[in-house]
Protein backbone atom coordinates (compact mmCIF):
# COMPACT_ATOMS: atom_id res chain seq x y z
CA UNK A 1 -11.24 -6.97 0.40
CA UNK A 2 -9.13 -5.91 -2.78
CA UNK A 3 -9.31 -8.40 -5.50
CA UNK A 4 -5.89 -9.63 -6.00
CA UNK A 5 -5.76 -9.60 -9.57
CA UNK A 6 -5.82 -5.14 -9.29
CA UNK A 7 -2.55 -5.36 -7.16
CA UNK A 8 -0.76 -6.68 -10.35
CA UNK A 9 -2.01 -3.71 -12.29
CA UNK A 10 -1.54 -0.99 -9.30
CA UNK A 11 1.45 1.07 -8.44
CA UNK A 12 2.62 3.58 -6.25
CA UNK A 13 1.45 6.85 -7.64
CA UNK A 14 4.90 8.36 -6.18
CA UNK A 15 7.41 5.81 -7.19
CA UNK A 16 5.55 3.82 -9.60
CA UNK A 17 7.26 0.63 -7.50
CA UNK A 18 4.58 -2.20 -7.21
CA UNK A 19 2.57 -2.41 -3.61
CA UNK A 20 1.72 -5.05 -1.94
CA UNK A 21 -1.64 -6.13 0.76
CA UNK A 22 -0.70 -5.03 4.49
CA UNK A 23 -1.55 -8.77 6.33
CA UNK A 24 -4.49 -7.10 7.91
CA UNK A 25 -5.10 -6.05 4.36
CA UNK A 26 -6.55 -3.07 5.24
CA UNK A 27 -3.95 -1.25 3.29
CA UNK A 28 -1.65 -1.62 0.43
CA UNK A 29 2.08 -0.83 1.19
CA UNK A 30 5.02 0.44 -1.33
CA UNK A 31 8.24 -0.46 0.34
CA UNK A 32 10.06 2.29 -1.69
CA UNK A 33 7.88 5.03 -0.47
CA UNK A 34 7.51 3.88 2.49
CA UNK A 35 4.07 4.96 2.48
CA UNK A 36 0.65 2.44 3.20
CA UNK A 37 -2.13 3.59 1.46
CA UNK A 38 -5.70 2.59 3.12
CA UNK A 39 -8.47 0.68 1.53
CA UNK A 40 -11.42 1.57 2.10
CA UNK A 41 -14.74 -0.57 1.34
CA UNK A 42 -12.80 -2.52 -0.77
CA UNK A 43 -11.20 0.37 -2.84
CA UNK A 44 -7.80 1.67 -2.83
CA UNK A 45 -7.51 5.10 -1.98
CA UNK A 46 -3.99 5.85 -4.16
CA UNK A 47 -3.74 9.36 -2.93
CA UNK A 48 -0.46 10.25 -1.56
CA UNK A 49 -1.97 13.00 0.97
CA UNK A 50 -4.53 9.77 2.02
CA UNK A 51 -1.54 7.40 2.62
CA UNK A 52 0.06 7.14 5.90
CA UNK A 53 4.01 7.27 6.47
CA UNK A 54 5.59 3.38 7.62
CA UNK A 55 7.42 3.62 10.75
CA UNK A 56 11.32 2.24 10.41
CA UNK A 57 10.09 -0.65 12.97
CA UNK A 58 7.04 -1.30 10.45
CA UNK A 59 9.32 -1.16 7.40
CA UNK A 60 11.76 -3.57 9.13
CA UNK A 61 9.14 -6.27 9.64
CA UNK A 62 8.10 -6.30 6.01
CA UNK A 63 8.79 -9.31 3.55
């Protein structure tokens, strides 16, 4: 689990937009991207070859 004091300090490393914790929180989303980058053991893996493209259905469904 990511401590939720690091999402206030992370961005997306290709928009610099803020992110927020998927609901599953297995991954931290950037809505302006559109990409979900996975967290692994607890760490955020901010690469953008690591992250994994949202789907216009997924992107729909977010807050």
């Amino acid at each position: 689990m990511v401590d939720t004091r690091i999402l206030k300090i992370l961005v997306c490393p290709v928009t610099k937009a803020s992110l927020q914790l998927s609901n599953d929180k297995t991954e931290l989303i950037c809505k302006t991207s559109r990409l979900a980058y996975p967290i692994n053991d607890g760490i955020p893996v901010m690469l953008e070859q690591k992250a994994r493209k949202i789907s216009q259905e997924e992107y729909e469904l977010l807050n």
